[in-house]
Each structure stands twice: as structure tokens, then as C-alpha cells.
Protein backbone atom coordinates (compact mmCIF):
# COMPACT_ATOMS: atom_id res chain seq x y z
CA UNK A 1 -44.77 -11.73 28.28
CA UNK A 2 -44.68 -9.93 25.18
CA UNK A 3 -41.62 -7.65 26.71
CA UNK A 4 -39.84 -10.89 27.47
CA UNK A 5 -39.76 -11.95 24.33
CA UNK A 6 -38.61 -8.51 22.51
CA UNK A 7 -36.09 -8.44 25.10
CA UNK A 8 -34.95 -12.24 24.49
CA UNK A 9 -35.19 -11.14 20.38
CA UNK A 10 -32.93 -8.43 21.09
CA UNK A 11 -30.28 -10.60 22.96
CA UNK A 12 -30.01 -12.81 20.55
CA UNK A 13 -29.49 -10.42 17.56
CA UNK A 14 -27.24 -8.48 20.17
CA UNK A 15 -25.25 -11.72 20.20
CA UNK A 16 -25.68 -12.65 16.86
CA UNK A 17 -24.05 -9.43 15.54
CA UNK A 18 -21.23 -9.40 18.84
CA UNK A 19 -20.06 -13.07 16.90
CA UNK A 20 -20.23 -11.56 13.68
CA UNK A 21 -18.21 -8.95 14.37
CA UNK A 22 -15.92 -11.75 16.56
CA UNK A 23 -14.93 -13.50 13.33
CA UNK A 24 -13.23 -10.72 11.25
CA UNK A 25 -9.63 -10.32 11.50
CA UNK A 26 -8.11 -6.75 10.28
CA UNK A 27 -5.12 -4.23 10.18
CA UNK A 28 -4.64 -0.96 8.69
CA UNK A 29 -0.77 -1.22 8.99
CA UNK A 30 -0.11 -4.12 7.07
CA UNK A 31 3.22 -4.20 4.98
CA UNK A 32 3.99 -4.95 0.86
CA UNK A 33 7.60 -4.68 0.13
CA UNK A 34 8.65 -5.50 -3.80
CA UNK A 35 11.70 -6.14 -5.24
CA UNK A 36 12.26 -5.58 -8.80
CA UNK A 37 16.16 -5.62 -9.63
CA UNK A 38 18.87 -7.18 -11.36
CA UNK A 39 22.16 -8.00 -10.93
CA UNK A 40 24.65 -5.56 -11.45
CA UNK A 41 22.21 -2.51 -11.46
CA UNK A 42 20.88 -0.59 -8.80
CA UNK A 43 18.47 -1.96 -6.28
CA UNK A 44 14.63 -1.73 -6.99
CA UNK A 45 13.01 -2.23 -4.18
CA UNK A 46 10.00 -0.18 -2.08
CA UNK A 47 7.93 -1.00 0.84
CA UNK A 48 4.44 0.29 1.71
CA UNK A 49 3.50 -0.17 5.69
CA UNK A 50 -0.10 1.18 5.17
CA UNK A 51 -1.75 -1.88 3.32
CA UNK A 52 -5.45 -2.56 4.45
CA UNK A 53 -6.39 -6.71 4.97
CA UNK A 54 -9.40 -7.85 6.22
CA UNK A 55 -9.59 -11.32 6.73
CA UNK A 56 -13.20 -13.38 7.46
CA UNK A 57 -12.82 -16.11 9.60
CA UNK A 58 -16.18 -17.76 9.16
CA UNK A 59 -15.42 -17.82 5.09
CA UNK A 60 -11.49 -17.67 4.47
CA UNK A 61 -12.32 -14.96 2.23
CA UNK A 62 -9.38 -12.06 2.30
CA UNK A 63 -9.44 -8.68 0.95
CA UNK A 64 -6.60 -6.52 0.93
CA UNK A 65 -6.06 -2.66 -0.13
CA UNK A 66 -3.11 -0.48 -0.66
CA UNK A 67 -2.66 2.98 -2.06
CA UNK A 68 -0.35 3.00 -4.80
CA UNK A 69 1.46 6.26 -3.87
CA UNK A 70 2.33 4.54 -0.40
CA UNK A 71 4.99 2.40 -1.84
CA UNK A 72 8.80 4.70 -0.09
CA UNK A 73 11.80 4.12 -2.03
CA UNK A 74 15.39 4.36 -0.98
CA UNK A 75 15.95 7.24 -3.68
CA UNK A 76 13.13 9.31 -4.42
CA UNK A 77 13.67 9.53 -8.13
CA UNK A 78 12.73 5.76 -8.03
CA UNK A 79 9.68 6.37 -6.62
CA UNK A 80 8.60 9.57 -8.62
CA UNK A 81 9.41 7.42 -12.13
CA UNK A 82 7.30 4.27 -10.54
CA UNK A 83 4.55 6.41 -10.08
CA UNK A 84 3.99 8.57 -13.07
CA UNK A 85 5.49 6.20 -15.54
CA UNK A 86 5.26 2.89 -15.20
CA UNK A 87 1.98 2.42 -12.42
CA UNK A 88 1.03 5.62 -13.39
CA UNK A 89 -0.79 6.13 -9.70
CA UNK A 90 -3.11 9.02 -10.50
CA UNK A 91 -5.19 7.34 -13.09
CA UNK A 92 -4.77 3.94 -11.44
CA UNK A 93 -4.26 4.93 -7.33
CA UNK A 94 -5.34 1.37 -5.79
CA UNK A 95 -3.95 -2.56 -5.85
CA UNK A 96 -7.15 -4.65 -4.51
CA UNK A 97 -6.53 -8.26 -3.87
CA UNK A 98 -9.61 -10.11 -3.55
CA UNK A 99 -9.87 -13.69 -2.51
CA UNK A 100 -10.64 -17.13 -0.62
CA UNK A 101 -8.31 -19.62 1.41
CA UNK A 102 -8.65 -23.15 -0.14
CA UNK A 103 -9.55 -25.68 2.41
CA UNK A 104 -9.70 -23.27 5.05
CA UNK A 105 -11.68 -24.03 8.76
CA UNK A 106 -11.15 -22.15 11.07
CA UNK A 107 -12.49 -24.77 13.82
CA UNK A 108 -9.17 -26.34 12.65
CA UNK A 109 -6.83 -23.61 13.15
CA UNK A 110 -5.46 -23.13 16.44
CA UNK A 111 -3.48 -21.32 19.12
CA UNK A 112 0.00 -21.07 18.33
CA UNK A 113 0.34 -23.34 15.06
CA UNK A 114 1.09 -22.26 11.44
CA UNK A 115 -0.87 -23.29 8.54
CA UNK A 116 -0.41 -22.47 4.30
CA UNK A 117 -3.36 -22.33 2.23
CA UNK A 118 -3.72 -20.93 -0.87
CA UNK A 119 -5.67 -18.09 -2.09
CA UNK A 120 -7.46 -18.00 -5.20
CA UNK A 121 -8.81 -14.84 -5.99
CA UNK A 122 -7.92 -11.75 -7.92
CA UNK A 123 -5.51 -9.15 -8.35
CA UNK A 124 -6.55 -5.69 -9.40
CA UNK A 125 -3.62 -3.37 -10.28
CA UNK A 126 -2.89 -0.97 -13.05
CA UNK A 127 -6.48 -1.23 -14.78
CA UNK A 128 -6.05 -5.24 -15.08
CA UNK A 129 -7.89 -7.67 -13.24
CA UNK A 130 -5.91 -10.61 -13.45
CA UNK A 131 -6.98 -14.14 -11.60
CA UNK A 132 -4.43 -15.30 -8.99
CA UNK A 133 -3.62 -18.44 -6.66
CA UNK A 134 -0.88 -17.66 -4.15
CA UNK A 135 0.24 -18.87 -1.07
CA UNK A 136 -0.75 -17.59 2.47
CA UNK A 137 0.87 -18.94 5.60
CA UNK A 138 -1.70 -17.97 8.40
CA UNK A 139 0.03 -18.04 12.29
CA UNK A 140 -2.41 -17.95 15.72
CA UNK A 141 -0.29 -16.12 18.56
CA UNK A 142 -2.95 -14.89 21.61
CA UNK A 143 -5.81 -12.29 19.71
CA UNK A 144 -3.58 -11.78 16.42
CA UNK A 145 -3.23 -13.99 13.56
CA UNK A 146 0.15 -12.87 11.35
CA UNK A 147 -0.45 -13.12 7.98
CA UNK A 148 2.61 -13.85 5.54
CA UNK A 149 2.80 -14.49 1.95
CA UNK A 150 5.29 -14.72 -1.11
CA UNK A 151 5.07 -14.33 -4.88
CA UNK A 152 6.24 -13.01 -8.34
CA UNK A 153 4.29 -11.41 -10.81
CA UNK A 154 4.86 -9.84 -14.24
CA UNK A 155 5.14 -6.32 -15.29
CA UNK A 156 3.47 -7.50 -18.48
CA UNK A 157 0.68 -9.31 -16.97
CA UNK A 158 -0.96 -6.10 -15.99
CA UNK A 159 -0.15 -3.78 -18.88
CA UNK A 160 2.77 -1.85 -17.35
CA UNK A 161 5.07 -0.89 -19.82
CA UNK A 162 9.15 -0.83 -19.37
CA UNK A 163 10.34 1.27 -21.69
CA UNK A 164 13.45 -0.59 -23.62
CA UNK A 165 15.90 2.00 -22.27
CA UNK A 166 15.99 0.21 -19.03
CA UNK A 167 14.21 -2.99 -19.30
CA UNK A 168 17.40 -5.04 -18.86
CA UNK A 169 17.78 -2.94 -15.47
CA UNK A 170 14.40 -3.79 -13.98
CA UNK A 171 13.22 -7.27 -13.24
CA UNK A 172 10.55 -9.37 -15.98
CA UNK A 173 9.43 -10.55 -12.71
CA UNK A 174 8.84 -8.78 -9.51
CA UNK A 175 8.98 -10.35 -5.88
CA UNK A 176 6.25 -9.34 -3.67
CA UNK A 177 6.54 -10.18 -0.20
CA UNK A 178 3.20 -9.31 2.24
CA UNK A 179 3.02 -9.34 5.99
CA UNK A 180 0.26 -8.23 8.00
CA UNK A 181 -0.51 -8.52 11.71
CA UNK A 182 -4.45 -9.15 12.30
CA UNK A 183 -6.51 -7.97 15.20
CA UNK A 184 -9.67 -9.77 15.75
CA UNK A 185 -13.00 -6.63 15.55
């Protein structure tokens, strides 16, 4: 009897953990393209197609992680002057977004249908911690839930300096633009 019931104990922690583990969504290759020009100057722009998101099912929290130095620009003096001077990568390598869907139920979303929420949570990037609420379209297609969202932030809201030289070339308010494909693990 005794064996019975250890083995019934460990079935139903077996399971337990096998749903856990059923309600996490995650990719490794998940995509953050910016844009950051003006008109009349050249294009700022860089994507980086290595961006970590996690997302938990059973709380609509989200956490996302890219390396700094994996944002590829078009001309690689772009991308040597983003890192060392204004994001300044080797003191501050990582951008962590941290976070929870509003109103978020996953009982309610379903196969092949596209919801928004929103996402209050925070931003860490540059040294600054800075408290955001953006919007996150969510799309069920088979196993994979495609993650897409779209937003501006400031330069200034997170201590990176433009030097006045070429301020008027560079945007007071960058587009950031985030897609991720999610596998269910």
C-alpha cells in the first residue's frame, strides 16, 4: 500500500511539474529593430535577431533579454559610435524588459485569434530603470504564439546623451518595433 501511494505522489508531482513546464512560452531568436532618424539625414536604424522572451501563460507575466552589442547596423561606423558612445555597451551590456499583460487569461485566448493587452512593467536599459505600459498584440497559430509590439521611447529618459553635434540628425524619440515567435517548453 505504502508503494502505491509514493508511486501515486510521484505521478502527480510528475504531472504537476509536466503542466508547469506546459504553460511557458519562449524563444531565443526573437527580433528588436529601432529606428532613430530624421528626415533628410542618413538612416538610423539596427536590428537585433537574438532577443530572449519568455512569456508565462498561467500569469501574463513577460520577460525579455537582449544583449546590447547584438543590435547590426547597415554601416558599421553606426554601430561602433552606438555602442561606445551613446549606450556605451561594455559598462551597460543588457536591455531587460520586465512585465505583466493587463487583463490577460489565457482560458480566453484561443487558436488562431489575435488579442492586444498591455504590459506594464519595466524597462531596464543604460543604468535606468524606467516604468513602462506598452502594447502587446499576442497571436495563437498551432504550438506558437507570435508576439508583436510597437513603441517610442526617449534617449533622455534613460540618461543617454546626444552630443549637440548631431542631435538634430538623430531622433528625440526612437521607434522600437519587437517580434518574437514563442514555442510552448
Amino acid at each position: 500500500m505504502k508503494i502505491i501511494c509514493i508511486a501515486f505522489l510521484a505521478l502527480v508531482s510528475i504531472s504537476s511539474i509536466s503542466s508547469t513546464q506546459t504553460d511557458r512560452y519562449q524563444t531565443r531568436t526573437g527580433s528588436i529593430s529601432f529606428e532613430a532618424s530624421v528626415p533628410t539625414f542618413e538612416p538610423i536604424r539596427a536590428v537585433n535577431k537574438s532577443t530572449t522572451v519568455v512569456l508565462d501563460m498561467k500569469t501574463g507575466n513577460i520577460a525579455a533579454l537582449a544583449l546590447v552589442k547584438g543590435f547590426r547596423f547597415p554601416i558599421a561606423l553606426m554601430q561602433e559610435h552606438f555602442n561606445e558612445n551613446y549606450i556605451e555597451s561594455d559598462d551597460y551590456p543588457k536591455a531587460v524588459l520586465k512585465g505583466t499583460l493587463s487583463n490577460f487569461d489565457a482560458n480566453g485566448f484561443s487558436q488562431n485569434t489575435s488579442t492586444t493587452f498591455i504590459l506594464n512593467g519595466t524597462l531596464e536599459l543604460h543604468g535606468q530603470k524606467k516604468m513602462i505600459s506598452i502594447p502587446v498584440l499576442l497571436s495563437q497559430s498551432g504550438e506558437n504564439i507570435q508576439l508583436e509590439s510597437n513603441f517610442n521611447l526617449k534617449p533622455a529618459d534613460f540618461n543617454i546623451e546626444i552630443p549637440s553635434v548631431v542631435s538634430n540628425k538623430i531622433a528625440q524619440e526612437v521607434q522600437i518595433s519587437v517580434k518574437a515567435i514563442l514555442n510552448k517548453k
